[in-house]
N, C-alpha and C. Protein backbone atom coordinates (compact mmCIF):
# COMPACT_ATOMS: atom_id res chain seq x y z
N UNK A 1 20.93 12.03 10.46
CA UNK A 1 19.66 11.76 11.11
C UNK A 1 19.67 12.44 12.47
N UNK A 2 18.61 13.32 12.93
CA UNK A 2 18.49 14.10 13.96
C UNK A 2 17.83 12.65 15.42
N UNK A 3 18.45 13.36 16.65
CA UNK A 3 18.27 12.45 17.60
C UNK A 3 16.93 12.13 17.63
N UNK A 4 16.10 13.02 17.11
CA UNK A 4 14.64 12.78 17.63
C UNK A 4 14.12 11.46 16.47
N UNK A 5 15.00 11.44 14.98
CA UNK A 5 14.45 10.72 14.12
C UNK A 5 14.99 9.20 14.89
N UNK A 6 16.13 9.31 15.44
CA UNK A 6 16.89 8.06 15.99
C UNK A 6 15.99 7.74 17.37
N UNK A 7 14.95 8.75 18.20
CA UNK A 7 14.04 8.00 18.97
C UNK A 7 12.72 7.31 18.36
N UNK A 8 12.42 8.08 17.19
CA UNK A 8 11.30 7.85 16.99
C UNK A 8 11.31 6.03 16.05
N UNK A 9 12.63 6.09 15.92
CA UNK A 9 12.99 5.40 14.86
C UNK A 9 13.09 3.54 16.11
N UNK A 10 13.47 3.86 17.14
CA UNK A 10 13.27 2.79 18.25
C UNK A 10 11.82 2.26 18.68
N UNK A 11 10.98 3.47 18.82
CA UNK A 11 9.41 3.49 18.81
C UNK A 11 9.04 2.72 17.78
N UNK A 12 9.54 2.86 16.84
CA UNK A 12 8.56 1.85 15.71
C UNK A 12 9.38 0.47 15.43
N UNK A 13 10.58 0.43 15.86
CA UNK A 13 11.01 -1.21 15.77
C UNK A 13 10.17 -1.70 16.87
N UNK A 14 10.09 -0.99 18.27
CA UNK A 14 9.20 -1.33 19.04
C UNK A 14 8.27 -2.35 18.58
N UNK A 15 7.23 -1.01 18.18
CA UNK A 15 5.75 -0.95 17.31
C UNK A 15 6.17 -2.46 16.54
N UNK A 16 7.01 -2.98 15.47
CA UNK A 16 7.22 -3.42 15.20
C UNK A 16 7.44 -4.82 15.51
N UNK A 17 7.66 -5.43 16.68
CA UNK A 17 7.60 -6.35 17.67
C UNK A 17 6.58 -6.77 18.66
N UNK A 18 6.05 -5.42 18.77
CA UNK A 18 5.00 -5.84 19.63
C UNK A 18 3.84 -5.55 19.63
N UNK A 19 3.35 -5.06 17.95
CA UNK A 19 1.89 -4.44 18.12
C UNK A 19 1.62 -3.54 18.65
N UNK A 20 2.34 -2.73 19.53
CA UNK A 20 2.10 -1.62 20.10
C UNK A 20 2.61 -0.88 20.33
N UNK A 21 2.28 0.72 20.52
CA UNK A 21 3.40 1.63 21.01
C UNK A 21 4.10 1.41 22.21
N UNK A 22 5.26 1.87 22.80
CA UNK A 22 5.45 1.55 24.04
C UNK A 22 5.20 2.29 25.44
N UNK A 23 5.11 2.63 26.42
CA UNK A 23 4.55 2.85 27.46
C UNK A 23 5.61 3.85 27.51
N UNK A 24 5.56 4.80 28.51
CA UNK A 24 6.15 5.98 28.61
C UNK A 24 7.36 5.90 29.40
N UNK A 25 7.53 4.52 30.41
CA UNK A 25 8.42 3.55 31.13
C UNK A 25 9.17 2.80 30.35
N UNK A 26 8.63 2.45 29.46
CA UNK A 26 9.35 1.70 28.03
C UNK A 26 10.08 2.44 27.06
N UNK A 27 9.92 3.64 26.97
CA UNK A 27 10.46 4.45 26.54
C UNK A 27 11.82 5.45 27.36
N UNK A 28 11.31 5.13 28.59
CA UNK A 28 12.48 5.98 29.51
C UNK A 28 13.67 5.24 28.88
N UNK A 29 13.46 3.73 29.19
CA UNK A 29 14.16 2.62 29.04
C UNK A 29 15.10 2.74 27.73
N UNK A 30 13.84 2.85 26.57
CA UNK A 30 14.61 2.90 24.98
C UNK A 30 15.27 3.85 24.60
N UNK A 31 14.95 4.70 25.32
CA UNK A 31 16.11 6.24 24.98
C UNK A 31 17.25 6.54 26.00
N UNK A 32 17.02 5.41 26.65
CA UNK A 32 18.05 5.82 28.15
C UNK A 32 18.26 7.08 28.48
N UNK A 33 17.09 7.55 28.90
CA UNK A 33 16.60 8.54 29.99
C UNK A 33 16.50 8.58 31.46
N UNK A 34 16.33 9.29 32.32
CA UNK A 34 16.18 9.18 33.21
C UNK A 34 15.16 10.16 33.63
N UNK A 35 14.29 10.99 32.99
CA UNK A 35 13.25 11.92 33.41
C UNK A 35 12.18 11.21 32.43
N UNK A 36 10.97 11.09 33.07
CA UNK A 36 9.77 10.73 32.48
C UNK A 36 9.66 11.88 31.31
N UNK A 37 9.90 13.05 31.87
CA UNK A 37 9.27 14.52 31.54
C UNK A 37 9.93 15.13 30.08
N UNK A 38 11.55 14.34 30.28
CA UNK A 38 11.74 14.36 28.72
C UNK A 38 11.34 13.17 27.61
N UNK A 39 10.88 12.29 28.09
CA UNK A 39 9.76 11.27 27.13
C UNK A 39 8.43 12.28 26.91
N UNK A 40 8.00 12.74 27.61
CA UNK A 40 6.36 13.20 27.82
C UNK A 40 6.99 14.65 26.56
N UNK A 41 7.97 15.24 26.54
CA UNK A 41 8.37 16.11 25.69
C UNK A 41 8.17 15.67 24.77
N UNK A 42 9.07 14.81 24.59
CA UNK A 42 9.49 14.25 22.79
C UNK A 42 7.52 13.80 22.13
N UNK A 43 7.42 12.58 23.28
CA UNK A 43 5.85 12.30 22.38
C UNK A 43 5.46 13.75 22.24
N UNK A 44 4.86 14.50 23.08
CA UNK A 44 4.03 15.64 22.69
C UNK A 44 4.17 16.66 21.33
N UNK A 45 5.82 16.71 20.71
CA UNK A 45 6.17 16.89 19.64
C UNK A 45 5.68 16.03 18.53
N UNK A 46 6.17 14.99 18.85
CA UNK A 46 5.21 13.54 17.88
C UNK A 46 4.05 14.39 17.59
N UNK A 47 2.98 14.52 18.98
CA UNK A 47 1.56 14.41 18.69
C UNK A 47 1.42 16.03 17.78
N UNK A 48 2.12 16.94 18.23
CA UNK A 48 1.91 18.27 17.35
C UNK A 48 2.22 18.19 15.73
N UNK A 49 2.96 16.85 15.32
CA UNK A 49 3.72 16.72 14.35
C UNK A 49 2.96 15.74 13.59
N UNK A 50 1.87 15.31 14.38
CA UNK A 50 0.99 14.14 13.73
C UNK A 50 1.62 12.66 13.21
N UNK A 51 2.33 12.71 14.40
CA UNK A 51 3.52 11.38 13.98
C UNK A 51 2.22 10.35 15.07
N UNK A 52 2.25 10.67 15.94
CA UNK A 52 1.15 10.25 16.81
C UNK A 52 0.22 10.83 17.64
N UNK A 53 -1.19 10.19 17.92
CA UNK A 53 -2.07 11.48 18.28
C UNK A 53 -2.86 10.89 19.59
N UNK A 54 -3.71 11.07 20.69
CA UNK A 54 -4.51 10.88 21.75
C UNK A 54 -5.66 10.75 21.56
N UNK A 55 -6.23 9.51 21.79
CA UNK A 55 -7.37 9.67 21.98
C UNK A 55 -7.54 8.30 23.15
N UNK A 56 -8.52 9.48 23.93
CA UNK A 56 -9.37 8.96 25.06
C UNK A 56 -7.92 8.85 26.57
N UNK A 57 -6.63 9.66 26.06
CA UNK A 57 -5.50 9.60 27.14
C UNK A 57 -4.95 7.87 27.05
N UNK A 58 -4.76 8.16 25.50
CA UNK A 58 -4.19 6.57 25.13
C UNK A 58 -3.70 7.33 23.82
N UNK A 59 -2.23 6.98 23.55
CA UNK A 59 -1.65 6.98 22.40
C UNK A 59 -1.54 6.21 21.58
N UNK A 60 -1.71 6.84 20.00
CA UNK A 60 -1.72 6.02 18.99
C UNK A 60 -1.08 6.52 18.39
N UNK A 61 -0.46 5.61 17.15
CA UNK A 61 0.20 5.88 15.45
C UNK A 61 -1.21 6.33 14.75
N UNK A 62 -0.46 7.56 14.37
CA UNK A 62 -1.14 7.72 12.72
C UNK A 62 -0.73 7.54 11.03
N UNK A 63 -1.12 7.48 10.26
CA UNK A 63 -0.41 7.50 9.23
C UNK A 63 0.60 7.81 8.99
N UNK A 64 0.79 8.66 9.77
CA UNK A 64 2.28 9.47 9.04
C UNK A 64 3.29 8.73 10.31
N UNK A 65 3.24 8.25 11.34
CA UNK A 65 4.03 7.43 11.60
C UNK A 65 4.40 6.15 11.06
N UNK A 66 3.88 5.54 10.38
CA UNK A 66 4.23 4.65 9.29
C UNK A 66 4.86 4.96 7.74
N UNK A 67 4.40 6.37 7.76
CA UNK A 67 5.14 6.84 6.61
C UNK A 67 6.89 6.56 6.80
N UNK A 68 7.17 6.21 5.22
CA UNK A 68 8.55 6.26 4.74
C UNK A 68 9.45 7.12 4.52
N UNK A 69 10.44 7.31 4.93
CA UNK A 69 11.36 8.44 3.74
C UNK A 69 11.15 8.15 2.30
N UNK A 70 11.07 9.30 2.12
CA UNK A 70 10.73 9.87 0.15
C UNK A 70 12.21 10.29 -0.08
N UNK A 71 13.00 10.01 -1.16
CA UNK A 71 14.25 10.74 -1.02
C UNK A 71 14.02 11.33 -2.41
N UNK A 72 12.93 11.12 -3.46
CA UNK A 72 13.38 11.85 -4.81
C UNK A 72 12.73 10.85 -5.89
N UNK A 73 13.81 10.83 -6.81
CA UNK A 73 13.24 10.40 -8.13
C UNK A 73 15.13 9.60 -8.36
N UNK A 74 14.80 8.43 -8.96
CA UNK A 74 15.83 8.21 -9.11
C UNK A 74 15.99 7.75 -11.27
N UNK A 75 16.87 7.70 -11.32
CA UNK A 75 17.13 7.47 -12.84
C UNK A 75 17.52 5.63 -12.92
N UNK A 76 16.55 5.24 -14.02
CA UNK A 76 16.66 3.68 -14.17
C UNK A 76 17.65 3.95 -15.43
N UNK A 77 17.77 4.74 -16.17
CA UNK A 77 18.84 4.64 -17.20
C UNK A 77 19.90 5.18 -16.97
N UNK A 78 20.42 6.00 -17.78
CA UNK A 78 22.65 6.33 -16.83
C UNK A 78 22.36 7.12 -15.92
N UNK A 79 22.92 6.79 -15.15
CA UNK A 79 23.67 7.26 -13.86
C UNK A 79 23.63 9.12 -13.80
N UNK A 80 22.83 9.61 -13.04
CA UNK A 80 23.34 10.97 -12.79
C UNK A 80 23.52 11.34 -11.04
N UNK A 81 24.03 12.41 -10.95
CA UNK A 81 24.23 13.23 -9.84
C UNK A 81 22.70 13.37 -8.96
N UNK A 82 22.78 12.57 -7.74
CA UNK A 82 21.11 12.60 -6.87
C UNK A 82 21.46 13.69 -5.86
N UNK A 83 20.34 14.12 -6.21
CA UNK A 83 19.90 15.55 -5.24
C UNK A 83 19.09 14.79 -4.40
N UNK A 84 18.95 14.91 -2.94
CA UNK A 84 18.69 14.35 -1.58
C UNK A 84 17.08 15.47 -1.23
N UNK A 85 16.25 15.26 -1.21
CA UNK A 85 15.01 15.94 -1.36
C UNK A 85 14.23 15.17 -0.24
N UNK A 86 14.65 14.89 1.03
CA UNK A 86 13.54 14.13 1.75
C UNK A 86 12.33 14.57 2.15
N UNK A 87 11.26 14.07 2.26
CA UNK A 87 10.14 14.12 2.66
C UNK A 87 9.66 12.86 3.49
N UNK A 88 8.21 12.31 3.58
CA UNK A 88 7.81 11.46 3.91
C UNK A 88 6.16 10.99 3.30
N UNK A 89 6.26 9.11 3.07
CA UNK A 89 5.36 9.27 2.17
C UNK A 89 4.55 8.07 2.86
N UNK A 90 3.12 7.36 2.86
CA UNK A 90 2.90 6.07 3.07
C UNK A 90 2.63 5.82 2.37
N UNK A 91 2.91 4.26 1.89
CA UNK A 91 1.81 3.52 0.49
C UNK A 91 0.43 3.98 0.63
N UNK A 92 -0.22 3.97 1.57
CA UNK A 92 -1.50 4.18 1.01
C UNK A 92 -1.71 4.94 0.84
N UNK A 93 -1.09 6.67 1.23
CA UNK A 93 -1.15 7.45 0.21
C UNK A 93 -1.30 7.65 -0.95
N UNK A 94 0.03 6.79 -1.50
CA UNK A 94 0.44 6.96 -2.61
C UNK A 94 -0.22 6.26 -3.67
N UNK A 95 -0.49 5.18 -3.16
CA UNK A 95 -1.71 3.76 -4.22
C UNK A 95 -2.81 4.11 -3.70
N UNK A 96 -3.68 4.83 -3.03
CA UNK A 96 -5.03 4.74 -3.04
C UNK A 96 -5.84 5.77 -2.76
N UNK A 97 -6.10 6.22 -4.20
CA UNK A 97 -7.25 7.21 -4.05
C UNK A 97 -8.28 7.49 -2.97
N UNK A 98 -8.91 6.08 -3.09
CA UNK A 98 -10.05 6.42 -2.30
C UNK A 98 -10.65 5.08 -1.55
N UNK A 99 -9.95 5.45 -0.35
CA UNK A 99 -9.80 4.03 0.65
C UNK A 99 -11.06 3.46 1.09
N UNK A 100 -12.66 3.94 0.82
CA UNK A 100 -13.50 3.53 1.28
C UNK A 100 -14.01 2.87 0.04
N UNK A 101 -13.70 2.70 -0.97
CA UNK A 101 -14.14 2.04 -2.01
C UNK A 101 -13.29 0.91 -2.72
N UNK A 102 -11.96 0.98 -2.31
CA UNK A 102 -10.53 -0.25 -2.16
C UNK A 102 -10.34 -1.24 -1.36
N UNK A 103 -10.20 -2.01 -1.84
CA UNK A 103 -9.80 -3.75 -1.18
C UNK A 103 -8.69 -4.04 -1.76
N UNK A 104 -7.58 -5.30 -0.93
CA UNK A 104 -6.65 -5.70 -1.54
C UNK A 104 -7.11 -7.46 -1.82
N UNK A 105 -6.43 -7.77 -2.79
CA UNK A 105 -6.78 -9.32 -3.36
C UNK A 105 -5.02 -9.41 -3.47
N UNK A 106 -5.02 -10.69 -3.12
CA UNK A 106 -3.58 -11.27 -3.62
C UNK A 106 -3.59 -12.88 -4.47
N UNK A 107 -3.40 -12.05 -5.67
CA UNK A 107 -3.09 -13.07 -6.87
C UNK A 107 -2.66 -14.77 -7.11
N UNK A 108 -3.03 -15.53 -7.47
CA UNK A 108 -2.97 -16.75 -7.68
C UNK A 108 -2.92 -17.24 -8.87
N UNK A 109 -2.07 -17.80 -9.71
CA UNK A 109 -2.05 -18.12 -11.11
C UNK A 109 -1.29 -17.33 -12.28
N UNK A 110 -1.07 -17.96 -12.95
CA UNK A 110 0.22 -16.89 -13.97
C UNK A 110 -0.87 -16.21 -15.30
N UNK A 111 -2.00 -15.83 -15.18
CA UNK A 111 -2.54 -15.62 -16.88
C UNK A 111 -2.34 -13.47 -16.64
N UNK A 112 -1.51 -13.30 -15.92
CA UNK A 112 -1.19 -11.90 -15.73
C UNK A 112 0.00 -11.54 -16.08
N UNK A 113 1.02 -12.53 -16.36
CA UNK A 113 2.31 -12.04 -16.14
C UNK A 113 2.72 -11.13 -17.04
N UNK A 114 2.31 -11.10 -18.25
CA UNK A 114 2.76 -10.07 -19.77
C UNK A 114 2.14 -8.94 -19.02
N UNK A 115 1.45 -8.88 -18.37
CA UNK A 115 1.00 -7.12 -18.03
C UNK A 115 1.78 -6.99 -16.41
N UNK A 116 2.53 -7.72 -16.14
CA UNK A 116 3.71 -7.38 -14.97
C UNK A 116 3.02 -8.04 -13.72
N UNK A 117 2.04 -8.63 -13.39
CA UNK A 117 1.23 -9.16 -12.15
C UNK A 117 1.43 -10.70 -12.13
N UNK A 118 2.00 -10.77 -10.86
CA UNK A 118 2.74 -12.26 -10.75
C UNK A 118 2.41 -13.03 -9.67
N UNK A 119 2.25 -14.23 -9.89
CA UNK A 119 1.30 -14.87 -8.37
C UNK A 119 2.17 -14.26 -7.18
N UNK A 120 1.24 -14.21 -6.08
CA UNK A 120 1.96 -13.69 -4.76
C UNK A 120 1.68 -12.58 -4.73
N UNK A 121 1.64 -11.47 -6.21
CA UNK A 121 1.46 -9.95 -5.91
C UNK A 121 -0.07 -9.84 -5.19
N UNK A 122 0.09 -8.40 -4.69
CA UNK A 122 -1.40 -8.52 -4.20
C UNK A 122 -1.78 -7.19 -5.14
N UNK A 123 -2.99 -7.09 -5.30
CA UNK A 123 -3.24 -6.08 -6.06
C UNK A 123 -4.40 -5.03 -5.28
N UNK A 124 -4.23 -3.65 -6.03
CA UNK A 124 -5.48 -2.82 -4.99
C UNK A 124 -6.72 -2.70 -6.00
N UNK A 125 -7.73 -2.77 -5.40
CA UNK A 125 -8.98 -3.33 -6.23
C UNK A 125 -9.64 -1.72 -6.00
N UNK A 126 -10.55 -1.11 -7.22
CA UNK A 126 -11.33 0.02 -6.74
C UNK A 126 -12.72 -0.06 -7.33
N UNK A 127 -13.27 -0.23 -6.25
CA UNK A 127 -14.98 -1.36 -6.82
C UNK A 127 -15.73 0.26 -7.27
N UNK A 128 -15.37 1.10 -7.15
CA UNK A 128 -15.75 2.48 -7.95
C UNK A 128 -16.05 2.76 -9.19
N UNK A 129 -14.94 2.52 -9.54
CA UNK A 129 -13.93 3.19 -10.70
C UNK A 129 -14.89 2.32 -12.07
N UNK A 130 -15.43 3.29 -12.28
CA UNK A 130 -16.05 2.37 -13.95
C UNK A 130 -14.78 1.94 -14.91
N UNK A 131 -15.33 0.79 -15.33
CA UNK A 131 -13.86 -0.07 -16.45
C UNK A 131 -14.07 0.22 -17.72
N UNK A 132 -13.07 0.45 -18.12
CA UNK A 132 -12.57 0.71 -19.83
C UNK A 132 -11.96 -0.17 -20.26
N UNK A 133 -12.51 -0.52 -21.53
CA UNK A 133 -11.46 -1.49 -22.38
C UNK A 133 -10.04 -1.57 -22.19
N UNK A 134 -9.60 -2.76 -21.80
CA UNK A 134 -7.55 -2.63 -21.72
C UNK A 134 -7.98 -2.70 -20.20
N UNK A 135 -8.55 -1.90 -19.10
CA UNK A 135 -8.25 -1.79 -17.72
C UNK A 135 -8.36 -3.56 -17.03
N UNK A 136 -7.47 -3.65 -16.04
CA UNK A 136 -7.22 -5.04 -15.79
C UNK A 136 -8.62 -4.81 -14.50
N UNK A 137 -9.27 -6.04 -14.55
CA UNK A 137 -10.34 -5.64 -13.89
C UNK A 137 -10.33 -6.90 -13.02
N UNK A 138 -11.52 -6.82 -11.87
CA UNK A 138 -11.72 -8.00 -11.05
C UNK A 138 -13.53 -8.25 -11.51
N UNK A 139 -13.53 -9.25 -12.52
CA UNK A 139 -14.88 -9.69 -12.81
C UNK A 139 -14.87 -10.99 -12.14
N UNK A 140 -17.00 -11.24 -12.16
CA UNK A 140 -17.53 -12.34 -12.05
C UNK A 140 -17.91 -12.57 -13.90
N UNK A 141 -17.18 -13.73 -14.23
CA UNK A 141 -17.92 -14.58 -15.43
C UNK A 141 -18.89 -16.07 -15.29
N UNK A 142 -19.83 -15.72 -15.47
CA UNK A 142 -20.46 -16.93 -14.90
C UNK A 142 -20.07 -17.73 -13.86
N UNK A 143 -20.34 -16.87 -12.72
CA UNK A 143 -20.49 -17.12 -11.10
C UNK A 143 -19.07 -17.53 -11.09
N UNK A 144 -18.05 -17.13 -11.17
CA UNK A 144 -17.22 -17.41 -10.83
C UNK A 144 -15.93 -16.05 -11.05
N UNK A 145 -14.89 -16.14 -9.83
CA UNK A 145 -14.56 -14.89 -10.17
C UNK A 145 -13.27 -15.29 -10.45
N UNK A 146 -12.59 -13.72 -11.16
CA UNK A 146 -11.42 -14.00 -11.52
C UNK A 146 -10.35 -12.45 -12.10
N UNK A 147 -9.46 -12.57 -12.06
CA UNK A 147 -8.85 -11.22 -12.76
C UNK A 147 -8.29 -11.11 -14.17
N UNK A 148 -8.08 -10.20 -14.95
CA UNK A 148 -8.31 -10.24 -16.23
C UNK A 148 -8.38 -8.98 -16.98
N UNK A 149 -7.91 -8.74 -18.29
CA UNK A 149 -8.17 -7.62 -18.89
C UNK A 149 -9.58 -7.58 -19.63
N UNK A 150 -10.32 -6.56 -19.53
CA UNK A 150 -11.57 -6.05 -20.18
C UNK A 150 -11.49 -5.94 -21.66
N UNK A 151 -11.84 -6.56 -22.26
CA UNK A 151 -11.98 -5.95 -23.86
C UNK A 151 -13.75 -5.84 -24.38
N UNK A 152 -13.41 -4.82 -25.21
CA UNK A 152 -15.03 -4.77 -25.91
C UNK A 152 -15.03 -4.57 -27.03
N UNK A 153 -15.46 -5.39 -27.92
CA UNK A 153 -15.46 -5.30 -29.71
C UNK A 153 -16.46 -5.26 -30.23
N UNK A 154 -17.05 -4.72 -30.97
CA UNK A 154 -18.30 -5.45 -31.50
C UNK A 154 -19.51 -5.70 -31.15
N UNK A 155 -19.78 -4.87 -30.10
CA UNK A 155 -20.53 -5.10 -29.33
C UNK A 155 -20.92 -6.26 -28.09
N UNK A 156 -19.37 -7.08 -28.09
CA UNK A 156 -19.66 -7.60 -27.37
C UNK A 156 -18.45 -7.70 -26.12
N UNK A 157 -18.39 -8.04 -25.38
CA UNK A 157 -17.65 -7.63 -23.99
C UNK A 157 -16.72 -9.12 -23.55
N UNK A 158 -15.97 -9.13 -23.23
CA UNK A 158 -15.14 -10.52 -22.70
C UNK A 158 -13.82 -10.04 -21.56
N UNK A 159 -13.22 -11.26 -21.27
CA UNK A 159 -11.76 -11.11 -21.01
C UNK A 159 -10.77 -12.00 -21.46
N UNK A 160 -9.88 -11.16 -21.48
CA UNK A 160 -8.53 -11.69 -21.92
C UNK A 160 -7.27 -11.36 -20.88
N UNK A 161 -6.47 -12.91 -21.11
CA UNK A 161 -5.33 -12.85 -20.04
C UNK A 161 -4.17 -12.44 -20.53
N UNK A 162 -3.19 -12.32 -19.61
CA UNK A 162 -1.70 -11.20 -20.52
C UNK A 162 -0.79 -12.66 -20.40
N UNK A 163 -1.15 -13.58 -20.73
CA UNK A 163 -0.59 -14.93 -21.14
C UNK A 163 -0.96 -15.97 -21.98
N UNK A 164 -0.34 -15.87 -23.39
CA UNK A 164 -0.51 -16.79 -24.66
C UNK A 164 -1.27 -17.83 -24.13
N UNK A 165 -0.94 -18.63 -23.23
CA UNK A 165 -1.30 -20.07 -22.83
C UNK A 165 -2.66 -20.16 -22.41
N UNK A 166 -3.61 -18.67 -22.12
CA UNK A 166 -4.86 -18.38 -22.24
C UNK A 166 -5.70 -18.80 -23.48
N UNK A 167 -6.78 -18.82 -23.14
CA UNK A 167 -7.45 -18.56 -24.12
C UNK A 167 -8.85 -17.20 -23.82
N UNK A 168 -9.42 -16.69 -24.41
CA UNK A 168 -10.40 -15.74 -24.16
C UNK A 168 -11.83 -16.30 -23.70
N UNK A 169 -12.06 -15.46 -22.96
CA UNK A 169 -13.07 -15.98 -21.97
C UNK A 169 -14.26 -14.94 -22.34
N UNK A 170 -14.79 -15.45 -22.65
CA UNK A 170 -16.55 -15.22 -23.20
C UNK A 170 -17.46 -15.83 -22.38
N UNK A 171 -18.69 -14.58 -21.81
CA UNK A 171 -19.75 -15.26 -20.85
C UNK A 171 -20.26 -16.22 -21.68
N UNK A 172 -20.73 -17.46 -20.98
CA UNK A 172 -21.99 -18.14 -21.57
C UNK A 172 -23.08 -17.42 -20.88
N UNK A 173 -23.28 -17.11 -19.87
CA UNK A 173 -24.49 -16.11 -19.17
C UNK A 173 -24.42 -14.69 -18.78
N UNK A 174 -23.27 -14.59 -17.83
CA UNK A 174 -22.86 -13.49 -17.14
C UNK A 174 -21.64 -12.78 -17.19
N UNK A 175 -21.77 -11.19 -17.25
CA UNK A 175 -20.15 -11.02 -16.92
C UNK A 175 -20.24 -9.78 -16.02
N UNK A 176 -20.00 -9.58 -14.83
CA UNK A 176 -20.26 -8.62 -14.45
C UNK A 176 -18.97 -7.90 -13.24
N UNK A 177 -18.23 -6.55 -13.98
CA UNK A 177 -17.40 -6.22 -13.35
C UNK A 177 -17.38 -5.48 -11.93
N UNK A 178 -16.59 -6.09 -11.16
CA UNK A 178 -16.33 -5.64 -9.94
C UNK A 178 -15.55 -4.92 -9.15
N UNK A 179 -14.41 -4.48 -10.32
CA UNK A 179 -13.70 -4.03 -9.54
C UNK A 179 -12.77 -2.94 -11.07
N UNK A 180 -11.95 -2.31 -10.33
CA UNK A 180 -10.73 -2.11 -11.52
C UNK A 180 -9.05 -1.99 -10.76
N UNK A 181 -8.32 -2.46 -11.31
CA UNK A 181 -6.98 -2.59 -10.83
C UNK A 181 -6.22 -1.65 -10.55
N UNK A 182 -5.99 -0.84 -9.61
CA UNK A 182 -5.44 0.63 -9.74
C UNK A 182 -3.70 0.59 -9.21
N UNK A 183 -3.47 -0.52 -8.34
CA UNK A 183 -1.87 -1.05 -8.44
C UNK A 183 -1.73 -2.52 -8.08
N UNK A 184 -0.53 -2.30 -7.82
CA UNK A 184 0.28 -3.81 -7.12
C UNK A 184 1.72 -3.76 -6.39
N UNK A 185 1.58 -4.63 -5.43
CA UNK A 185 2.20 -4.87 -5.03
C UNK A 185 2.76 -5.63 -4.95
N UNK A 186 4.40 -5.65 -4.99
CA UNK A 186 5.29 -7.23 -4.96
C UNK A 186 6.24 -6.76 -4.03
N UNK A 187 6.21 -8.30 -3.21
CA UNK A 187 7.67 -8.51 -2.21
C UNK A 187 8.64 -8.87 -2.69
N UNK A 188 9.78 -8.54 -2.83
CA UNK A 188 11.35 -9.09 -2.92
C UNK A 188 11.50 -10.10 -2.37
N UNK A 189 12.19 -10.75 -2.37
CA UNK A 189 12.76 -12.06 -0.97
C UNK A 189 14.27 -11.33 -0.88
């Protein structure tokens, strides 16, 4: 890891504690410096690098300062030789097409679990995206909302949950989709 990744890398535990970037005094401090002028260096690299950018003579994070190391592709079945390929990536890159039409919902109830969605996950919603049969969707069924897989048979339209202990849910009035499921997210403990 290059010194500059090991400053930038203090900046965001910072960020991390306190909501905010730190002051250019706060930074003399975190890098144990003693010239303002090599802080005012390093950010200005940041800002050419789009790690962080100015506006109004106030610094901010951009995306790509929250971005992650990318190291590759790894193998879930035997074991091979990893080639080290870093880059840098953010989730919302990576899960969301198209951020002006996405919301996140976080899940409540087990009628998801056979399709991998488990209370606590939160899921990314894309109120866009027209739904296809099978797509796990966020409908209203008679005024009431809920998540669920789309099916259509026969001309007629319902949902179904990815848990036996369901039963299928048929409008008595309404069914009207809102959304479609495009990922999820789960925390570890």
């Amino acid at each position: 890891m290059s010194t500059l990744e090991n400053y930038l890398d203090k900046v965001k535990g910072f960020y991390a504690k306190s909501k905010r970037l730190p002051s250019y005094s706060e930074m003399l401090i975190l890098f144990g410096f003693s010239s303002k002028n090599a802080v005012y260096r390093i950010v200005h690299k940041w800002v050419d690098e789009g790690i962080l950018q100015k506006e109004n003579n106030k610094l901010s994070p951009t995306s790509r300062f929250f971005a992650l190391p990318f190291y590759g592709i790894i193998k879930a079945g035997y074991p091979i030789i990893a080639e080290e390929n870093k880059s840098y990536l953010t989730l919302d890159e990576y899960l969301i097409e198209d951020p002006q039409s996405s919301f996140l919902l976080k899940v409540s109830g087990d009628s998801l679990v056979d399709a991998g969605i488990y209370e606590g996950d939160i899921v990314i919603i894309d109120s866009k995206r027209e739904a296809y049969t099978g797509d796990i969707v966020l409908a209203q069924i008679d005024r009431e909302w809920t998540l669920k897989i789309l099916r259509k048979t026969q001309g007629l339209t319902y949902l179904e949950a990815a848990n036996p202990k369901y039963p299928l849910f048929k409008p008595r009035q309404t069914l009207e989709i809102r959304g479609v499921v495009k990922g999820v997210v789960r925390k570890f403990n």
